[in-house]
C-alpha atoms as a PDB file:
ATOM      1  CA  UNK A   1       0.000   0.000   0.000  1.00  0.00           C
ATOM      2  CA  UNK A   2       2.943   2.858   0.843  1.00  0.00           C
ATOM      3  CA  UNK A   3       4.591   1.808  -2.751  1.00  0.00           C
ATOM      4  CA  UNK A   4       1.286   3.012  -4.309  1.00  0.00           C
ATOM      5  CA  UNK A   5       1.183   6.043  -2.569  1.00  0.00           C
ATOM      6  CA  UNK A   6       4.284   6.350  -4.320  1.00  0.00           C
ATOM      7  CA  UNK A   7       3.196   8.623  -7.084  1.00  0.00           C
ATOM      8  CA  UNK A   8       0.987  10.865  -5.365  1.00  0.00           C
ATOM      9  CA  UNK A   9       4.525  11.948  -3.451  1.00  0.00           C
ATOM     10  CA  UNK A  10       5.891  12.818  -6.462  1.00  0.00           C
ATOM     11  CA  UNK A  11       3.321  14.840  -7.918  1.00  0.00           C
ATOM     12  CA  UNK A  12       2.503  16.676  -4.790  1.00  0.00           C
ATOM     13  CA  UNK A  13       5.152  19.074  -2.715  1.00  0.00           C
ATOM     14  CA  UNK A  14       4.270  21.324   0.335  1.00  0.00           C
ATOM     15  CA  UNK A  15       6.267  24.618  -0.468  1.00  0.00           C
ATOM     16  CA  UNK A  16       6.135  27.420   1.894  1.00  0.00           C
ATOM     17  CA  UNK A  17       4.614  30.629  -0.415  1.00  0.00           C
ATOM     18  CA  UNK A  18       4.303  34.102   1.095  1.00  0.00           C
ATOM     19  CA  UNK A  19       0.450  35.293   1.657  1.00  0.00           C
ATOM     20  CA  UNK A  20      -0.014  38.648   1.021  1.00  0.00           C
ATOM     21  CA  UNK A  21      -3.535  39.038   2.507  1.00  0.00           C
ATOM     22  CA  UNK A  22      -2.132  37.746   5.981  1.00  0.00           C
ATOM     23  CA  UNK A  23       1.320  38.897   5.745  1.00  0.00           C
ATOM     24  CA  UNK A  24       2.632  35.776   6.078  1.00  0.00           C
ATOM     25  CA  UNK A  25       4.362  32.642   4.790  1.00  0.00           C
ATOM     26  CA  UNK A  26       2.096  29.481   5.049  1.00  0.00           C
ATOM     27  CA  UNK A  27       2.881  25.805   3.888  1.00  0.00           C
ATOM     28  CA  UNK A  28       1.161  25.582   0.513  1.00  0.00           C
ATOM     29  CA  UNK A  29       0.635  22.147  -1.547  1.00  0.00           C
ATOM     30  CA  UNK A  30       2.107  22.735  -4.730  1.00  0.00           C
ATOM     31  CA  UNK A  31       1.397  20.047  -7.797  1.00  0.00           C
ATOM     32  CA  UNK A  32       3.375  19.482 -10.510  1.00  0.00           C
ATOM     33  CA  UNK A  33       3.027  19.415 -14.507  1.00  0.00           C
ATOM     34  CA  UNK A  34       2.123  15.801 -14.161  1.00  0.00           C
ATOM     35  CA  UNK A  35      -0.013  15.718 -11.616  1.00  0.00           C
ATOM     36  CA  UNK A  36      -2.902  14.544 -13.479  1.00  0.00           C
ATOM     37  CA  UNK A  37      -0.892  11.196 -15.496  1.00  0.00           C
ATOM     38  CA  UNK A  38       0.409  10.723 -11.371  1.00  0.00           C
ATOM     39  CA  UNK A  39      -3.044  10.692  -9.743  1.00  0.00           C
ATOM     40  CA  UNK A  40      -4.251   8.732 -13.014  1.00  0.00           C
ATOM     41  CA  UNK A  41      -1.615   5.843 -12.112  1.00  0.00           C
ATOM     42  CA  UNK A  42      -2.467   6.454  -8.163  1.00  0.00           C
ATOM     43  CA  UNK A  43      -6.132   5.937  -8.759  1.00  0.00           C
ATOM     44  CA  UNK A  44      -5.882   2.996 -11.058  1.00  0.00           C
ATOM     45  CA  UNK A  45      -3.172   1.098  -9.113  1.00  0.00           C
ATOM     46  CA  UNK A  46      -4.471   1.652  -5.310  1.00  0.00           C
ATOM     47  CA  UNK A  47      -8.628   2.294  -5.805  1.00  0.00           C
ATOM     48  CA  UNK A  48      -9.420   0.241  -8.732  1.00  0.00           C
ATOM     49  CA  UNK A  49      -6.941  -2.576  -9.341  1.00  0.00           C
ATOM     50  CA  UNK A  50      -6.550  -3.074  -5.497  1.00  0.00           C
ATOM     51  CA  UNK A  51      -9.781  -2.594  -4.437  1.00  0.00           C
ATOM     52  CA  UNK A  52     -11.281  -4.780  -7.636  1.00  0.00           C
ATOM     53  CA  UNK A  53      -8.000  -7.604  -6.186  1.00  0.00           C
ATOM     54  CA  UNK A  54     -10.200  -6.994  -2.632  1.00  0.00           C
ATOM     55  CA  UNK A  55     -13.726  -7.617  -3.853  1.00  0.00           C
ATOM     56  CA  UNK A  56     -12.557 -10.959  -5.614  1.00  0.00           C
ATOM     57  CA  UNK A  57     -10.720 -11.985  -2.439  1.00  0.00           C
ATOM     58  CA  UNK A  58     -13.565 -11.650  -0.435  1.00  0.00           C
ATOM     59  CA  UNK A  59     -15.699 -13.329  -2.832  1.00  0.00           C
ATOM     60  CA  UNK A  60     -13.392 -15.895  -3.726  1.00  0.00           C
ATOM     61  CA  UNK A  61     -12.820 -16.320   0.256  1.00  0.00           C
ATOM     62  CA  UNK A  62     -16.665 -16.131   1.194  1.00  0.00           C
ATOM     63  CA  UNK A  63     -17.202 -19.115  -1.546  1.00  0.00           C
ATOM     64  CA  UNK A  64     -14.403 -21.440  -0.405  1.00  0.00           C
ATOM     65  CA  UNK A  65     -15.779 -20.994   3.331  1.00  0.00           C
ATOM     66  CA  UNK A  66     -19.470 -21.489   2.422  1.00  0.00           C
ATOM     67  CA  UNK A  67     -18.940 -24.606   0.559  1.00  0.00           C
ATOM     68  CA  UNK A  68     -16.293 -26.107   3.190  1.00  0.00           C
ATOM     69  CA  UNK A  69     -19.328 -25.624   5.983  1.00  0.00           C
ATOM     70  CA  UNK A  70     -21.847 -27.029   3.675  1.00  0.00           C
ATOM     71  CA  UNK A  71     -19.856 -30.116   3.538  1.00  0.00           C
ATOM     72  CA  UNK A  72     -19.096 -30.388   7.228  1.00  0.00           C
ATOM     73  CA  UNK A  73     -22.760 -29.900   7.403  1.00  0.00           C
ATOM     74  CA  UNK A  74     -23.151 -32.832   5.310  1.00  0.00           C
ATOM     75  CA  UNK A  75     -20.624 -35.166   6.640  1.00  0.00           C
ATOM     76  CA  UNK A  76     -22.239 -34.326  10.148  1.00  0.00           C
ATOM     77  CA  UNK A  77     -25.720 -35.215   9.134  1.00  0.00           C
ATOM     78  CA  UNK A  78     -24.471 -38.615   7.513  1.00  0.00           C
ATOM     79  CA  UNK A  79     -22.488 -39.578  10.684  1.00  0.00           C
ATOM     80  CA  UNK A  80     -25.494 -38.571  12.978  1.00  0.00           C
ATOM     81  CA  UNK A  81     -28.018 -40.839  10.676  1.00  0.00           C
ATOM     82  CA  UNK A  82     -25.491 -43.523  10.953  1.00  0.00           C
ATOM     83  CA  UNK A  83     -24.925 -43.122  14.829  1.00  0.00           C
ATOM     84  CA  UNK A  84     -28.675 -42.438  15.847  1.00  0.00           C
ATOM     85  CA  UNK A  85     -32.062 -42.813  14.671  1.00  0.00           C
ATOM     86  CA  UNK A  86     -32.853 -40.427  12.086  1.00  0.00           C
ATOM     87  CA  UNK A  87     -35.298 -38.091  14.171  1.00  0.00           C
ATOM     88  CA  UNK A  88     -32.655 -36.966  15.894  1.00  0.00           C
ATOM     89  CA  UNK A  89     -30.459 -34.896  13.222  1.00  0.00           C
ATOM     90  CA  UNK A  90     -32.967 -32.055  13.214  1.00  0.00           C
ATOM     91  CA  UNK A  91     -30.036 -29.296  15.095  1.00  0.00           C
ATOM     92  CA  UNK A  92     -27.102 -31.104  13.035  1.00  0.00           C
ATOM     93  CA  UNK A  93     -25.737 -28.150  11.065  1.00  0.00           C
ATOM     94  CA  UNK A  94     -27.287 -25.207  12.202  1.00  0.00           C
ATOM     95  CA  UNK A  95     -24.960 -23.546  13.530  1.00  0.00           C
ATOM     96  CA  UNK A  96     -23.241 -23.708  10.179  1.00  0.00           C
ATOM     97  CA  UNK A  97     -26.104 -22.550   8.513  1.00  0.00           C
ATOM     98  CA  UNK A  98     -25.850 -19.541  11.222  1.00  0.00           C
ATOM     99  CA  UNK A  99     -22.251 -18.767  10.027  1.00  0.00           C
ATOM    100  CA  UNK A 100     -22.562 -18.976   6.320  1.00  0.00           C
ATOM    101  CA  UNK A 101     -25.523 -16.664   6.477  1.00  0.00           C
ATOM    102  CA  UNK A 102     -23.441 -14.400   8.851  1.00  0.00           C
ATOM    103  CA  UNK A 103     -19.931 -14.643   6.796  1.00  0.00           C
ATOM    104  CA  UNK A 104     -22.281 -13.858   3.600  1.00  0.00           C
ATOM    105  CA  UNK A 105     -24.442 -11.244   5.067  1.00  0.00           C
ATOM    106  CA  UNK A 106     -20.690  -9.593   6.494  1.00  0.00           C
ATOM    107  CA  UNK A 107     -19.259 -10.170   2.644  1.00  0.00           C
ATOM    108  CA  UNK A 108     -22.328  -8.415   0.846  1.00  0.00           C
ATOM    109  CA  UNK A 109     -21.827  -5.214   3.062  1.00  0.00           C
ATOM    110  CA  UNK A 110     -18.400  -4.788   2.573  1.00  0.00           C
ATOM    111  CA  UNK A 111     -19.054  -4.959  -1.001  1.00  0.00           C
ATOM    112  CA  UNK A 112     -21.897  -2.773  -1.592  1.00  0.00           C
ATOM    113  CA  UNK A 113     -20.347   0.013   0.934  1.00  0.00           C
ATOM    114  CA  UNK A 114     -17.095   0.006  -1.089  1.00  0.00           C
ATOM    115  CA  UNK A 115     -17.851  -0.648  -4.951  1.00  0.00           C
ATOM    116  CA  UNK A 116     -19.130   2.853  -4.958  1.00  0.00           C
ATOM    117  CA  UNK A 117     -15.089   5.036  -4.749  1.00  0.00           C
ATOM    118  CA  UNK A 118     -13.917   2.131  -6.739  1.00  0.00           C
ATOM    119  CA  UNK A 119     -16.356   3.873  -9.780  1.00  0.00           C
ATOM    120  CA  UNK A 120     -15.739   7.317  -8.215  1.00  0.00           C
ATOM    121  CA  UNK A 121     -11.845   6.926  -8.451  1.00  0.00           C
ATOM    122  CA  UNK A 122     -12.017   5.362 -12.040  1.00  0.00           C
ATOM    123  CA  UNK A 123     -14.436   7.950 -13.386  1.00  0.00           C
ATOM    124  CA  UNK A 124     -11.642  10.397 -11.972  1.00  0.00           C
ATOM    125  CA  UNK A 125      -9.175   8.737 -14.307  1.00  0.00           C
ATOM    126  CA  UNK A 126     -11.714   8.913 -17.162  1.00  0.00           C
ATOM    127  CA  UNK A 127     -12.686  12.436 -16.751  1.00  0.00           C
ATOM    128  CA  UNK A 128      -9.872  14.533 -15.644  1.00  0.00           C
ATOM    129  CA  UNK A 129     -12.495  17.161 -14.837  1.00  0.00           C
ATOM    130  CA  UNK A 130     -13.851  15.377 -12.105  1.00  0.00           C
ATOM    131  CA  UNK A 131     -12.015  15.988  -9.060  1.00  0.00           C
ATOM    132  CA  UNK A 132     -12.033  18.191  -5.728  1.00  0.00           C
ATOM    133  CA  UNK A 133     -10.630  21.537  -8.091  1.00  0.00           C
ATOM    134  CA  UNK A 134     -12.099  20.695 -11.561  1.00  0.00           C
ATOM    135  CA  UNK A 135     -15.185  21.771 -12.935  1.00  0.00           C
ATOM    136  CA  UNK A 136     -17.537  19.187 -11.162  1.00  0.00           C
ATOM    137  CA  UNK A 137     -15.620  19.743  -7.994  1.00  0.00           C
ATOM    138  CA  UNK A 138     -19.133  20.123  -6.265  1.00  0.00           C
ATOM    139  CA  UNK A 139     -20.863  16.765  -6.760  1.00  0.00           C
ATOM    140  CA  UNK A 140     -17.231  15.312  -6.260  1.00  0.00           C
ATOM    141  CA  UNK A 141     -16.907  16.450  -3.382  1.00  0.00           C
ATOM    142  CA  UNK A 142     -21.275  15.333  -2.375  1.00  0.00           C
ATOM    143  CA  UNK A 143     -20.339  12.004  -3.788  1.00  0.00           C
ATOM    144  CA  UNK A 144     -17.178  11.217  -1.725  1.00  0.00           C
ATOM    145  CA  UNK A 145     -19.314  12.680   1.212  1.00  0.00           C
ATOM    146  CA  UNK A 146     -21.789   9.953   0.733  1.00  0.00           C
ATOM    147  CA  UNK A 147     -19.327   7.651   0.020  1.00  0.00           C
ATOM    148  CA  UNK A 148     -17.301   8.143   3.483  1.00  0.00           C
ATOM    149  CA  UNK A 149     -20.712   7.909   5.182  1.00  0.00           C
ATOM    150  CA  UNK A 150     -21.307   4.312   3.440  1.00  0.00           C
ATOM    151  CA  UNK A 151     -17.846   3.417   4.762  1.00  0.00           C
ATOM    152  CA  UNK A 152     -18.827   4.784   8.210  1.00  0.00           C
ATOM    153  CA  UNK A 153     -21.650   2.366   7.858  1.00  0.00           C
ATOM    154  CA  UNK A 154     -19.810  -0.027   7.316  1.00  0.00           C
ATOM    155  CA  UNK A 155     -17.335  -0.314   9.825  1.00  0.00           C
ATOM    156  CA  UNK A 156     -20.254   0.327  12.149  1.00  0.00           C
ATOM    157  CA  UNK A 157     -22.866  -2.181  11.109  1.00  0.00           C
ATOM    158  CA  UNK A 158     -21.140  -5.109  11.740  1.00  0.00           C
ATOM    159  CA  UNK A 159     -21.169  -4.986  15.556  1.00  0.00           C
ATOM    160  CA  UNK A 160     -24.640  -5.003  14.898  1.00  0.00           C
ATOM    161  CA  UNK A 161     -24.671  -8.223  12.592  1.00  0.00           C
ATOM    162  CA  UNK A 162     -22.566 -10.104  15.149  1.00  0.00           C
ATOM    163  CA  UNK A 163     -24.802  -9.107  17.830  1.00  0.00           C
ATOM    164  CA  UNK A 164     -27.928 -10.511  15.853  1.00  0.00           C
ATOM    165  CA  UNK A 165     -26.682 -13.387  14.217  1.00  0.00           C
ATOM    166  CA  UNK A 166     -23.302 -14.583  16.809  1.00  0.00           C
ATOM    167  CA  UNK A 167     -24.634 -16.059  20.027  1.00  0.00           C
ATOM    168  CA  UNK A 168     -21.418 -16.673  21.026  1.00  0.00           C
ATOM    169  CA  UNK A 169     -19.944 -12.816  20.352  1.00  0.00           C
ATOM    170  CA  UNK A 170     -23.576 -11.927  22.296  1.00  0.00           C
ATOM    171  CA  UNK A 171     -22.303 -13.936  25.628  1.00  0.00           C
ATOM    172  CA  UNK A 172     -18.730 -12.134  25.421  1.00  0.00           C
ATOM    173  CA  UNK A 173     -20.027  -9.153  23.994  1.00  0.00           C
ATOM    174  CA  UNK A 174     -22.467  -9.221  27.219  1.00  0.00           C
ATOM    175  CA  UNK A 175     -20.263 -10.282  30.060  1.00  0.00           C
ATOM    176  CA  UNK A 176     -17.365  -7.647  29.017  1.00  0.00           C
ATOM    177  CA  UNK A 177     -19.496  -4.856  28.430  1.00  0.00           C
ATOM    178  CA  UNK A 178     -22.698  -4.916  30.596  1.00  0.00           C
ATOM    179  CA  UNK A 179     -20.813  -7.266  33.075  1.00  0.00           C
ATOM    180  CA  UNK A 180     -23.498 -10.015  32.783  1.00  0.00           C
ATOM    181  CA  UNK A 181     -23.777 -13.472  31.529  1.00  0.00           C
ATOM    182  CA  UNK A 182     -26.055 -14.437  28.486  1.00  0.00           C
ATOM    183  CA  UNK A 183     -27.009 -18.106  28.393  1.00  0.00           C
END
């Protein structure tokens, strides 16, 4: 991650300039004649290509780990019908069923909260006008607004997910934070 970060270095300098209206220097961010090719490569390499690598990781992870629990699920029903009479494999694999909806659920929001700068920073690459000091600098700026709030939502709903769907996380969760115990 600091080697893609790499570029935006180069193109950007703080400079101290001399401000006439408060008859001072300040420490000024000064860009350079490549600034937009730089941010181009910055926003393809770290928001799209990363983030895209990210999205199929999870994915790719999320798949792997549902099927794996499927078949555990499986294996455990076969070797409870083999054990016991059949009537009694009614619980056998739901608590995997619990975690594969949870792990999925978990997945999907991460996703859907951070697809959104990967278009934003690509469209930026596309359009050169689009950015913080171009000429839609406005709705850039409303868009990235409402895409830090879907991040924000993010990192906040999943407390909230493992407090629904975790029984376990509900017991710790209970006796570390209300000091009781949850049976």
């Amino acid at each position: 991650m600091i080697i893609s970060l790499v570029p935006f270095y180069l193109g950007n300098r703080l400079v101290w300039t001399f401000d006439p209206s408060r008859n001072s220097t300040i420490l000024h961010i000064s860009y350079s004649g490549d600034r937009q090719l730089l941010e181009a490569i910055l926003f393809l390499l770290s928001g799209v290509t990363l983030s895209c690598f990210s999205f199929v990781l999870v994915i790719c992870c999320t798949i792997v780990l549902v099927v794996k629990l499927n078949s555990k699920k499986k294996w455990r029903r076969t070797t409870a019908v083999r054990g016991a009479n059949s009537t009694t494999t009614g619980g056998v694999g739901t608590q995997d069923e619990k975690v594969v909806k949870m792990v999925t659920f978990i997945a999907a929001i991460y996703i859907v909260c951070f697809v959104p700068p990967t278009f934003l920073l690509f469209f930026t690459v596309i359009n050169p006008d689009f950015r913080f000091d171009g000429k839609y600098g406005g709705i850039y700026r409303l868009l990235w607004s409402v895409q830090l709030s879907l991040e924000a939502l993010n990192s906040s709903v999943n407390l909230f997910v493992y407090l629904r769907m975790s029984s376990k996380f509900q017991q710790v969760f209970a006796s570390t934070f209300l000091n009781k115990e949850v049976k």
